[in-house]
C-alpha atoms as a PDB file:
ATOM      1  CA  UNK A   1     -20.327 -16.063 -14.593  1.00  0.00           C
ATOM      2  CA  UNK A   2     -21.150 -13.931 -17.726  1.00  0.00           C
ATOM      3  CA  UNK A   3     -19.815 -10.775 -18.525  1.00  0.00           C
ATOM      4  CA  UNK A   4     -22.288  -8.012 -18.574  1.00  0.00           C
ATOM      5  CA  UNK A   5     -20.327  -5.606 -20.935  1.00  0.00           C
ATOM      6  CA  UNK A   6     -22.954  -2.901 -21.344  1.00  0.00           C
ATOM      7  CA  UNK A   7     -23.512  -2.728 -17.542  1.00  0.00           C
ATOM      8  CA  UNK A   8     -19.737  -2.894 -16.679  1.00  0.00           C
ATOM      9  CA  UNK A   9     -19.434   0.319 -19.485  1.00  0.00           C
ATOM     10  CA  UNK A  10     -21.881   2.301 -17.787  1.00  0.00           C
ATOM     11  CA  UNK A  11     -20.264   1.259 -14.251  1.00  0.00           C
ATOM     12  CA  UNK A  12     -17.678   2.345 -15.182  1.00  0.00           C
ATOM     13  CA  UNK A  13     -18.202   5.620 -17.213  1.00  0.00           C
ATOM     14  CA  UNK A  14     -20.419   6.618 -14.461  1.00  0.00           C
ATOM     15  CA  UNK A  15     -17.827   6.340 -11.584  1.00  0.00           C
ATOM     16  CA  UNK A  16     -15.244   7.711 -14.164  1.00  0.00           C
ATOM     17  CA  UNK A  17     -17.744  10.963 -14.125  1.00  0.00           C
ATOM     18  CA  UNK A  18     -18.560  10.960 -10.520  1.00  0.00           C
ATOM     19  CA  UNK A  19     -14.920  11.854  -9.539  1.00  0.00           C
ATOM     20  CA  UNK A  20     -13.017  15.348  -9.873  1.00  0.00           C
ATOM     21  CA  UNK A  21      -8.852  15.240  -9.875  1.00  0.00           C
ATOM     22  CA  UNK A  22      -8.790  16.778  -6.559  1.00  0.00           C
ATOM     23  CA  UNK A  23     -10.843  13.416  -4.772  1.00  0.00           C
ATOM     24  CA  UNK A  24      -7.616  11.123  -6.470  1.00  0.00           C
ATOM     25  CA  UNK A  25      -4.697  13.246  -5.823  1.00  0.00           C
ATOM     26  CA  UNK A  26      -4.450  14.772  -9.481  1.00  0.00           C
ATOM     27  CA  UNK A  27      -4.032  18.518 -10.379  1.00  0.00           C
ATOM     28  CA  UNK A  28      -6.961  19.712 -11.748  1.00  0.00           C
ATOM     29  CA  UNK A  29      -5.701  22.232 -14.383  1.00  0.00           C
ATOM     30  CA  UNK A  30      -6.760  24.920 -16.035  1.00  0.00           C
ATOM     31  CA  UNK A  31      -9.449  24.925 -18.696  1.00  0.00           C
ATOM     32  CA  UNK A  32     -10.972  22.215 -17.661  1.00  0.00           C
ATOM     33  CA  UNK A  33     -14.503  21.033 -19.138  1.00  0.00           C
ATOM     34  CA  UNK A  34     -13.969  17.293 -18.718  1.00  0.00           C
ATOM     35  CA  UNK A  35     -17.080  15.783 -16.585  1.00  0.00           C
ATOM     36  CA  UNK A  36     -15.554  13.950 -14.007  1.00  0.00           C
ATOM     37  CA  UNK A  37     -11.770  12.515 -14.823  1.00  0.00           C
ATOM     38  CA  UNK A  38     -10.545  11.874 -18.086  1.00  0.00           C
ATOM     39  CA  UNK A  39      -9.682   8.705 -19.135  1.00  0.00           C
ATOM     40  CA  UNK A  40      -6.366   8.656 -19.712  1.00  0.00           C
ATOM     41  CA  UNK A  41      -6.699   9.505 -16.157  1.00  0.00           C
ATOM     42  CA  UNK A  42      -8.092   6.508 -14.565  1.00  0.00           C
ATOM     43  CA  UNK A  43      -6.236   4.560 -17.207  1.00  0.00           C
ATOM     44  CA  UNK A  44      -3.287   5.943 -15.426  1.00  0.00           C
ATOM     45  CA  UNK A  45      -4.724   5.554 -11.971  1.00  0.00           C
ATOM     46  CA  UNK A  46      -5.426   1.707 -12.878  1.00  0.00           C
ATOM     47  CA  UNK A  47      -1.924   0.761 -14.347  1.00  0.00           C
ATOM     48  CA  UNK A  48      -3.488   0.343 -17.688  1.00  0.00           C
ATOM     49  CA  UNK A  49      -3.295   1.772 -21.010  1.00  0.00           C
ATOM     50  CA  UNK A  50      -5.801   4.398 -21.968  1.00  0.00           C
ATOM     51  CA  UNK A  51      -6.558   2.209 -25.075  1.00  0.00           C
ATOM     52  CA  UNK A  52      -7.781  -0.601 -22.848  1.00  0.00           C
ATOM     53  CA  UNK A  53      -9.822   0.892 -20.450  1.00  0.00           C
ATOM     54  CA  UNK A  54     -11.564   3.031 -23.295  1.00  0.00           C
ATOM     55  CA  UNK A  55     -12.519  -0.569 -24.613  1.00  0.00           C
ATOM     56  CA  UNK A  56     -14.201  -1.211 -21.433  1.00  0.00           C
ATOM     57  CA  UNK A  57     -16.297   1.834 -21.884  1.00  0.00           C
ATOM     58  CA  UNK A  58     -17.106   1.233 -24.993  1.00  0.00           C
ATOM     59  CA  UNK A  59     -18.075  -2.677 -24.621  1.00  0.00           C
ATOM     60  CA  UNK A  60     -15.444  -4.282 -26.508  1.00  0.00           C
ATOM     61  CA  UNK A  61     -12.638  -5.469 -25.488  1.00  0.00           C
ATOM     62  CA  UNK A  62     -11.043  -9.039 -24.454  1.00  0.00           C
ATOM     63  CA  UNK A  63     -12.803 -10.455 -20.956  1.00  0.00           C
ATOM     64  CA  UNK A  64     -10.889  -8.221 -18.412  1.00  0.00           C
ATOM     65  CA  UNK A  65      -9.150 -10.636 -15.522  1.00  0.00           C
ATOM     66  CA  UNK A  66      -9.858 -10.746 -12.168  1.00  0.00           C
ATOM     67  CA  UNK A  67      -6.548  -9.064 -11.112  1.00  0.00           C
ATOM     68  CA  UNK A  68      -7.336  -6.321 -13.879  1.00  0.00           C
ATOM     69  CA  UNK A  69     -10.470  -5.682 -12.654  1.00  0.00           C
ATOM     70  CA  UNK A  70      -9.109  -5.248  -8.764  1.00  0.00           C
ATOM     71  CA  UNK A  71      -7.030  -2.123 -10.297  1.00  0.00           C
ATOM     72  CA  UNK A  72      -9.974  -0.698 -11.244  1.00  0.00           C
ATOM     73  CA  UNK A  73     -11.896  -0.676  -8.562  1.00  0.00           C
ATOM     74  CA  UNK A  74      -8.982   0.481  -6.440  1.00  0.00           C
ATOM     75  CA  UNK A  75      -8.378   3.346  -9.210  1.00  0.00           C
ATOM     76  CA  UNK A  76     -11.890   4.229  -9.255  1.00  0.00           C
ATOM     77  CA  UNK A  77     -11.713   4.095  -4.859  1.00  0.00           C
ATOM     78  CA  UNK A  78     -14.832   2.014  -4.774  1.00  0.00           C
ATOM     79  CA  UNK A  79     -16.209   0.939  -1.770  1.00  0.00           C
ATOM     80  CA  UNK A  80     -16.262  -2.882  -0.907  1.00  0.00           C
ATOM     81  CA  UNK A  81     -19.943  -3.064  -2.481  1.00  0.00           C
ATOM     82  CA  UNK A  82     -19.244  -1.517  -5.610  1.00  0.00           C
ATOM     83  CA  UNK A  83     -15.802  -3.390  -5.979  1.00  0.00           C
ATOM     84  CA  UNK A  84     -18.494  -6.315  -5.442  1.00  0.00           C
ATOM     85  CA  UNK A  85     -20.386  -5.350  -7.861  1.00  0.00           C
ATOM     86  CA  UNK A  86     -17.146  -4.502 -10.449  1.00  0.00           C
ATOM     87  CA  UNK A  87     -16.437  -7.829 -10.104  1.00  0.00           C
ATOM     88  CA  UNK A  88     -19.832  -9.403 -10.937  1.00  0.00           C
ATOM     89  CA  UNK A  89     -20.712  -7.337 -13.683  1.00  0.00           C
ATOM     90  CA  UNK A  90     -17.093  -8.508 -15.514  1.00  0.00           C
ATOM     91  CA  UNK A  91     -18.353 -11.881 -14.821  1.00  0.00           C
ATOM     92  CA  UNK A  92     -16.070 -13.013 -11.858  1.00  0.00           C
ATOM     93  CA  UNK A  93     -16.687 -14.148  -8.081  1.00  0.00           C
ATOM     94  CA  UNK A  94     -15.730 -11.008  -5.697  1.00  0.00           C
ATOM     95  CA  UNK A  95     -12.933 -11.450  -3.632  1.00  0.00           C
ATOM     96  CA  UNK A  96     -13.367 -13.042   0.166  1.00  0.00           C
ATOM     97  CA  UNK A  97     -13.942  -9.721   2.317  1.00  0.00           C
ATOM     98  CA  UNK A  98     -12.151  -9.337   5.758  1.00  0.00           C
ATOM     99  CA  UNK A  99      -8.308  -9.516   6.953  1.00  0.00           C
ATOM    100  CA  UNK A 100      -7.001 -10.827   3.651  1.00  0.00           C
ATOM    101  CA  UNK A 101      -8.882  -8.509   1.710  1.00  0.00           C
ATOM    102  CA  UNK A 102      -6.185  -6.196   0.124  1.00  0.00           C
ATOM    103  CA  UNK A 103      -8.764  -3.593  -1.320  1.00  0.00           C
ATOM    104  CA  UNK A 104      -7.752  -0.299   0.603  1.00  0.00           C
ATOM    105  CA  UNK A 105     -11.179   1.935   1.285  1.00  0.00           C
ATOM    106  CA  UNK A 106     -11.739   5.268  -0.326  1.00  0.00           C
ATOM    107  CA  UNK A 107     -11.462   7.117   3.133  1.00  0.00           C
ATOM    108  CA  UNK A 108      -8.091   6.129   3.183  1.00  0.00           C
ATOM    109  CA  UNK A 109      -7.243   6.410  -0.397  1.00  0.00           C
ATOM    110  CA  UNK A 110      -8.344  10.021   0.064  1.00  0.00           C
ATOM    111  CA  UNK A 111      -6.333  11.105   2.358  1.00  0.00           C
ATOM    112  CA  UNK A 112      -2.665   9.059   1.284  1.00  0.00           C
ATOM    113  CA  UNK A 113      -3.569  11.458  -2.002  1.00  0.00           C
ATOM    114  CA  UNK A 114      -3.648  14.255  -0.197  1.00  0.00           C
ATOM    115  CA  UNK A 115      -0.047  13.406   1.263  1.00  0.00           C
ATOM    116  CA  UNK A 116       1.674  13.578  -1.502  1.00  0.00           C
ATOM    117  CA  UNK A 117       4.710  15.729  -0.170  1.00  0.00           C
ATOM    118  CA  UNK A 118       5.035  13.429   2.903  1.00  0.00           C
ATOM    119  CA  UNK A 119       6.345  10.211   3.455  1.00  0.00           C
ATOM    120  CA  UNK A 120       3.231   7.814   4.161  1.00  0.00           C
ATOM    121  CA  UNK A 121       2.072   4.240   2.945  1.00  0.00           C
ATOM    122  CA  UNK A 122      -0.951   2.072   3.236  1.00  0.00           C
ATOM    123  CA  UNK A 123       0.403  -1.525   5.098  1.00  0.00           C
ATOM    124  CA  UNK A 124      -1.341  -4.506   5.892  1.00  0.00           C
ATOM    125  CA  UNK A 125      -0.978  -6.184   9.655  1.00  0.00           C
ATOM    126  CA  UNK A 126       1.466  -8.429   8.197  1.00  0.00           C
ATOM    127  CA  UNK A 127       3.291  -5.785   7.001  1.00  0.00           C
ATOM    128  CA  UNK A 128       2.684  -5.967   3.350  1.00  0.00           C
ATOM    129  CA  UNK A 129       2.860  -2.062   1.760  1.00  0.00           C
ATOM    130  CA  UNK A 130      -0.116  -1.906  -0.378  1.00  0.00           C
ATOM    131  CA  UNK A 131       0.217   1.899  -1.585  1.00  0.00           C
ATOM    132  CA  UNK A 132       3.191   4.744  -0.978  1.00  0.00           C
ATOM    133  CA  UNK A 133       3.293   8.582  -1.442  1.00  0.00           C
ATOM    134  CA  UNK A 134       5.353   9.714  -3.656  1.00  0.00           C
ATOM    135  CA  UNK A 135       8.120  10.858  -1.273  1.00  0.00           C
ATOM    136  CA  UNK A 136       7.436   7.637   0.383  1.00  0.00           C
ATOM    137  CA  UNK A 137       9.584   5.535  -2.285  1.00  0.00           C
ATOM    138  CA  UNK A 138      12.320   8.441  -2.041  1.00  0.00           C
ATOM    139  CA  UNK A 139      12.559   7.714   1.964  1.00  0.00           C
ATOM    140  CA  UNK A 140      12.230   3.594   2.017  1.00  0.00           C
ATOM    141  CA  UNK A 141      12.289   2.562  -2.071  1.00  0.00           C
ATOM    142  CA  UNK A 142       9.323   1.059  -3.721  1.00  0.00           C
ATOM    143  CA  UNK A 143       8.083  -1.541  -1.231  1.00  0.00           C
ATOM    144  CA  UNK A 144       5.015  -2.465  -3.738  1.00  0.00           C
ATOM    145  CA  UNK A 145       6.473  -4.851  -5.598  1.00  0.00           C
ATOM    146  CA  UNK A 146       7.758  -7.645  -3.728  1.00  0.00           C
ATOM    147  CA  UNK A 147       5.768 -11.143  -4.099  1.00  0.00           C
ATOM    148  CA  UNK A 148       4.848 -13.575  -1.566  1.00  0.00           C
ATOM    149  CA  UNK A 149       6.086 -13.691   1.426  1.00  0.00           C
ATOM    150  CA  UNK A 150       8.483 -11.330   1.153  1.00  0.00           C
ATOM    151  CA  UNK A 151       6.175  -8.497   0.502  1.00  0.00           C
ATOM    152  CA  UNK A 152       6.048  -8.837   4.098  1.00  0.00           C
ATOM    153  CA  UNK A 153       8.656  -6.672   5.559  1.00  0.00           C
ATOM    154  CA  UNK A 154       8.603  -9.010   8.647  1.00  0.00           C
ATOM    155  CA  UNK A 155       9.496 -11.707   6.773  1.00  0.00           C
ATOM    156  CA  UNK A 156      11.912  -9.627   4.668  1.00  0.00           C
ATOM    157  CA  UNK A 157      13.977  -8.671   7.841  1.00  0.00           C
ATOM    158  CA  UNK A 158      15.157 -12.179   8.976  1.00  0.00           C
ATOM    159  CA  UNK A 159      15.477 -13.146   4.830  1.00  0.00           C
ATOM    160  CA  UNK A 160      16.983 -10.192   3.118  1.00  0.00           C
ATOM    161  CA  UNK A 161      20.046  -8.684   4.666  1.00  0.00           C
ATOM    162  CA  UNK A 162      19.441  -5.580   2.356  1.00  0.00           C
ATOM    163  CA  UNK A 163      16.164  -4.573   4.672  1.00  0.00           C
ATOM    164  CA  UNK A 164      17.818  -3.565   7.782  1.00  0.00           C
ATOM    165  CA  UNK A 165      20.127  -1.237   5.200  1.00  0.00           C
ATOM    166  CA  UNK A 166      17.027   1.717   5.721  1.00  0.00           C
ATOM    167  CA  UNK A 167      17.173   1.424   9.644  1.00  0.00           C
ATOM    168  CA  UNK A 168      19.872   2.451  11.835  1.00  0.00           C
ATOM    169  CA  UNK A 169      22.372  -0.111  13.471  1.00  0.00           C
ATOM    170  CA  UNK A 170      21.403   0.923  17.239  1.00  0.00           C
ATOM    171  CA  UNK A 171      17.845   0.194  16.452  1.00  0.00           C
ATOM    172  CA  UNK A 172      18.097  -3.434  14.460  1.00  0.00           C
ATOM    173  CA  UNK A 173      18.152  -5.397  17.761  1.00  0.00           C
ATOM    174  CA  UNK A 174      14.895  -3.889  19.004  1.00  0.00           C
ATOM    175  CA  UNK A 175      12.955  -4.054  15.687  1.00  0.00           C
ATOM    176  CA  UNK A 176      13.622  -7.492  15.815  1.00  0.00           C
ATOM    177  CA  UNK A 177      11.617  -8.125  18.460  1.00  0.00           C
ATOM    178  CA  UNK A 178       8.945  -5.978  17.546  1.00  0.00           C
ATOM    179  CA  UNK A 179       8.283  -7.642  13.820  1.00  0.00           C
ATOM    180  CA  UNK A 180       8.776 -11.494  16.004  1.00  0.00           C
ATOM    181  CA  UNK A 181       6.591 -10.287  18.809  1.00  0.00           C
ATOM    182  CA  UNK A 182       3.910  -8.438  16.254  1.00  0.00           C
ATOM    183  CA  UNK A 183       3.616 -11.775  13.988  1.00  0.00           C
ATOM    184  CA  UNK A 184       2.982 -14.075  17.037  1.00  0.00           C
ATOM    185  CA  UNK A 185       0.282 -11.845  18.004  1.00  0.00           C
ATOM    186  CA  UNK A 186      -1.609 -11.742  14.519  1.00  0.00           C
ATOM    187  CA  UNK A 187      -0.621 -15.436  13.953  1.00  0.00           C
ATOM    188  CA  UNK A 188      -2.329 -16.042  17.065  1.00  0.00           C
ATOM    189  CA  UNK A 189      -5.455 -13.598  16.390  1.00  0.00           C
ATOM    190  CA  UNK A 190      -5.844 -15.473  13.262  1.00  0.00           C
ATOM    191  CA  UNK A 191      -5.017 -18.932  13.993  1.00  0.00           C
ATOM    192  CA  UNK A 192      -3.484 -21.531  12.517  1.00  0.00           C
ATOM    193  CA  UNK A 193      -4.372 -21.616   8.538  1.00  0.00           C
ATOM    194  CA  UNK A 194      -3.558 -18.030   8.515  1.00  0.00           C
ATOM    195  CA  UNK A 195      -0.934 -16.481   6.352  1.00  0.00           C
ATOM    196  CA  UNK A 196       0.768 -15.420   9.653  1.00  0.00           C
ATOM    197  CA  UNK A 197       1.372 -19.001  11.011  1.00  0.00           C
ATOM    198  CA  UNK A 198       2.000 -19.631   7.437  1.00  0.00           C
ATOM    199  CA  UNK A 199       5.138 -16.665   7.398  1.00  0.00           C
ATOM    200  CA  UNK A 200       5.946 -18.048  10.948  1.00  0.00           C
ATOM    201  CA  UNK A 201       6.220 -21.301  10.215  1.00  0.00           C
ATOM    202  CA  UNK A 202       8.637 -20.090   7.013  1.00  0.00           C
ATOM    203  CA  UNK A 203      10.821 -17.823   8.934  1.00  0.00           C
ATOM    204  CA  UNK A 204      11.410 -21.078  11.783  1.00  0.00           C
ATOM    205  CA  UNK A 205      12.819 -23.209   9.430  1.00  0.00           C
ATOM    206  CA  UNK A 206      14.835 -20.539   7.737  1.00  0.00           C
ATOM    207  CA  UNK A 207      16.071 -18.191  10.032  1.00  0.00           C
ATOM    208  CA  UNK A 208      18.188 -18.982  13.397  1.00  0.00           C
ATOM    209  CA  UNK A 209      17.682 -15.711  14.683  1.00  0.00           C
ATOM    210  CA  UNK A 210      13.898 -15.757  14.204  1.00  0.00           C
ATOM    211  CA  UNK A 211      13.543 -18.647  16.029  1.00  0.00           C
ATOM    212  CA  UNK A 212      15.888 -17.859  19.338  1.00  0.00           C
ATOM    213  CA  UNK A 213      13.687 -14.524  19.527  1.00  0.00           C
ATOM    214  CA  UNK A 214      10.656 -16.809  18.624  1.00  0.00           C
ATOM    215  CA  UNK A 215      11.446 -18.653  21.699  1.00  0.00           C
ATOM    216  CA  UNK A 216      11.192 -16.019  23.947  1.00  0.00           C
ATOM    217  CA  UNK A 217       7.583 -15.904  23.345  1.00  0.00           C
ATOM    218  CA  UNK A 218       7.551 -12.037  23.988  1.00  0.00           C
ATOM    219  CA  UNK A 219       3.969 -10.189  23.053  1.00  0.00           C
ATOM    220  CA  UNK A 220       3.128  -6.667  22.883  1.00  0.00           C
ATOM    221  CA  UNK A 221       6.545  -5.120  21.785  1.00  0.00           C
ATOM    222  CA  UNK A 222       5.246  -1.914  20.495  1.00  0.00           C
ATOM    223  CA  UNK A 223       7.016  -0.005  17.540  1.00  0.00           C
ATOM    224  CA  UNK A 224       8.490   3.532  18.582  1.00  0.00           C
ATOM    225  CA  UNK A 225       6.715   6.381  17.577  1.00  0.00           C
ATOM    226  CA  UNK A 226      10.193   7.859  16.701  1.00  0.00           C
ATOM    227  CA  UNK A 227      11.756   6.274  13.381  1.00  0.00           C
ATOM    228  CA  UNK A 228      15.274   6.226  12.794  1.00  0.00           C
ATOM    229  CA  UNK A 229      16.332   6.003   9.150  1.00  0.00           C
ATOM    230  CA  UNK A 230      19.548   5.645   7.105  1.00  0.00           C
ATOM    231  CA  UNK A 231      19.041   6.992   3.568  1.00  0.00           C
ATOM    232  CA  UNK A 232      21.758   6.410   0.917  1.00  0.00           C
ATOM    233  CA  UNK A 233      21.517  10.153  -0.178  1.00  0.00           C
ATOM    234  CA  UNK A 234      20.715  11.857   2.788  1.00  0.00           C
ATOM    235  CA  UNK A 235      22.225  10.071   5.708  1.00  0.00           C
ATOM    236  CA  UNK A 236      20.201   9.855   8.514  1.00  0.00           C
ATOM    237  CA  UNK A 237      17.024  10.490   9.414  1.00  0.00           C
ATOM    238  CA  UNK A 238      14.867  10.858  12.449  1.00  0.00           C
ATOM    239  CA  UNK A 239      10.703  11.069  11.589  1.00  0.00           C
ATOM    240  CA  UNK A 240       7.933  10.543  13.794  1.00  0.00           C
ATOM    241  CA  UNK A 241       5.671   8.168  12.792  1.00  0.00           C
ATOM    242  CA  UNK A 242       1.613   8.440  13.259  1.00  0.00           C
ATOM    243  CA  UNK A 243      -0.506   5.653  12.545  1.00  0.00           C
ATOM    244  CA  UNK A 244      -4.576   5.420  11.126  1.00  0.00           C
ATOM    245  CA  UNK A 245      -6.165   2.377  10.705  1.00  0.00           C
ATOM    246  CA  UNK A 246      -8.790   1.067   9.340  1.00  0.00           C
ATOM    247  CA  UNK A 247      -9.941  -1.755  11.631  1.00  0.00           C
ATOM    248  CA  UNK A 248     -12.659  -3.149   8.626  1.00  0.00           C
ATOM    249  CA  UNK A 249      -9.491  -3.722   6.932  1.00  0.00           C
ATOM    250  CA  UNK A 250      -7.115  -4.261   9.340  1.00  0.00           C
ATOM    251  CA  UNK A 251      -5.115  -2.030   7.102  1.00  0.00           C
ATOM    252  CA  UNK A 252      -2.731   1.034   8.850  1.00  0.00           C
ATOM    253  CA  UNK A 253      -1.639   4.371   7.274  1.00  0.00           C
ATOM    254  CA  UNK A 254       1.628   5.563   8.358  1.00  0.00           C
ATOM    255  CA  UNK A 255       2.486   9.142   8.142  1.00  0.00           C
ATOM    256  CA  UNK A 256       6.178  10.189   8.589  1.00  0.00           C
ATOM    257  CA  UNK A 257       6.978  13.448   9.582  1.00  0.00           C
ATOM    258  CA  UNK A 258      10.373  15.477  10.783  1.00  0.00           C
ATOM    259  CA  UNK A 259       9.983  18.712  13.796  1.00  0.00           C
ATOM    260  CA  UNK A 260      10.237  21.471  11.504  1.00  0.00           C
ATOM    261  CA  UNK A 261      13.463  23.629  11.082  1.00  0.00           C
ATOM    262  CA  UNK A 262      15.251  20.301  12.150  1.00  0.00           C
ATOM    263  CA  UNK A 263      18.112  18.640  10.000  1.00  0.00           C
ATOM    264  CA  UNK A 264      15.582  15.680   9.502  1.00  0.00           C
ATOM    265  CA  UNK A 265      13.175  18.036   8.250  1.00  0.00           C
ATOM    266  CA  UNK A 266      15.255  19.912   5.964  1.00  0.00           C
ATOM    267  CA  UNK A 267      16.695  16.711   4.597  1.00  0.00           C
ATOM    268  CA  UNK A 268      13.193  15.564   3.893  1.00  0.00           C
ATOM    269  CA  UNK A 269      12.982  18.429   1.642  1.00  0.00           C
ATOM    270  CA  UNK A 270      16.193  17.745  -0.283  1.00  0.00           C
ATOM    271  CA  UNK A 271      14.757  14.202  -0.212  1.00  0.00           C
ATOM    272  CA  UNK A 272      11.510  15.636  -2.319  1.00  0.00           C
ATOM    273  CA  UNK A 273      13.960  16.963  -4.684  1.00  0.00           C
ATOM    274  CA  UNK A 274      15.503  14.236  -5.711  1.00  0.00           C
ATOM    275  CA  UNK A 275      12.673  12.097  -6.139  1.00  0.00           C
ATOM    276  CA  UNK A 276      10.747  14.254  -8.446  1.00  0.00           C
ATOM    277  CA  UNK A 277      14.414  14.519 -10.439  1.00  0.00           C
ATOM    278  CA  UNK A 278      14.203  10.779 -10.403  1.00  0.00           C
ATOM    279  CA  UNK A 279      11.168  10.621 -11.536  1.00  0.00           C
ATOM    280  CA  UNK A 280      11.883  12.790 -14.112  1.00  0.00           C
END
């Protein structure tokens, strides 16, 4: 396909305009006379220098890859049509829509930026953290960057003994069964030339305690609504977890929260602290 660069600038510097700080989770400031966001702004929001995406805008600029032009749209919270359109405009084939489809709506973009001082992240069914709050690296690290199948924290549990390090000892046993018995099910919703059979099939031939569990063939172990957490600052914590999802997605926003005036809760705070010091 052929890049349309004067309709992917005005795209672009129309969507740029369309949005105010507040609708991405940004401060808006005083004296502000900016239409819309800055640049430097969604350059930020898109993992990209402010150089590079003023390019784009200005139709110049190298052809923009497929994987670029995904940040975009997700820093821009497009909807699946306009990400379409993104896409087709910088001369590429969108994505395949449906369960695969990592593109996280603007609904629930919107509100994970208005989270920002609670623990919350934007997961896939398999598992795979797409987006975290701020103060949700502080609780459980950045879970973003892992590739292939370990950016499944299923798969991570039976592979990488450093996992189970976040969750308390009493509780290992039972999440076990929950990430075995929660991967049979989608691996079994989405049959077999799924990425779930695909991770299933993995974790058989590498992990002896997968399989005995595997064996059991147990279905509909549901996750506790009460979270127990060992932090390496803070010790431990118990949150209560509440789930949204997006069922065009299949994609799940979990909010962790502490009873107020608890130790949990107070730790959470001192847990803010330190990551905006660390971020710092």
């Amino acid at each position: 396909m052929t890049i349309d660069r004067a309709g992917l600038a005005e795209f672009l510097r129309r969507r740029r305009e369309s949005l105010q700080p507040e609708d991405v989770g940004l401060p808006r400031g005083q004296r502000r006379r900016t239409r819309g966001l800055r640049r430097e702004e969604v350059a930020a929001l898109c993992h990209m220098s402010t150089d590079y995406y003023a390019r784009l805008e200005r139709e110049r600029g190298p052809r923009t890859s497929e994987q670029m032009i995904a940040s975009i749209a997700q820093g821009l919270h497009l909807s699946l049509d306009e990400r379409d359109h993104l896409f087709r405009l910088a001369g590429h084939v969108p994505p395949a829509r449906g369960v695969d489809s990592e593109h996280i709506s603007p609904g629930l973009l919107r509100v994970l930026d208005r989270l920002d001082d609670t623990p919350a992240e934007i997961v896939t069914e398999l598992g795979e953290t797409l987006r975290q709050t701020r103060l949700g690296v502080a609780l459980t690290g950045d879970l973003t960057g892992f590739s292939g199948p370990a950016r499944s924290i299923g798969y991570r549990w039976f592979t990488d003994p450093g996992t189970r390090c976040r969750y308390a000892p009493e509780e290992h046993e039972f999440l076990t069964r929950v990430f075995v018995s929660g991967l049979r099910a989608v691996a079994t919703l989405r049959g077999p030339g799924s990425r779930a059979a695909h991770y299933a099939e993995l974790l058989l031939a590498e992990s002896e305690e997968f399989r005995q569990v595997w064996e059991e063939h147990e279905i509909g172990i549901r996750p506790r609504e009460v979270k127990h957490f060992i932090h390496p600052e803070v010790g431990a914590l118990e949150l209560t977890c509440q789930t949204l999802l997006d069922p065009d997605q299949s994609h799940s926003l979990l909010v962790y929260t502490a009873v107020p005036g608890s130790e949990s809760h107070e730790k959470l705070r001192l847990l803010s602290v330190l990551g905006s010091e660390a971020l710092r």
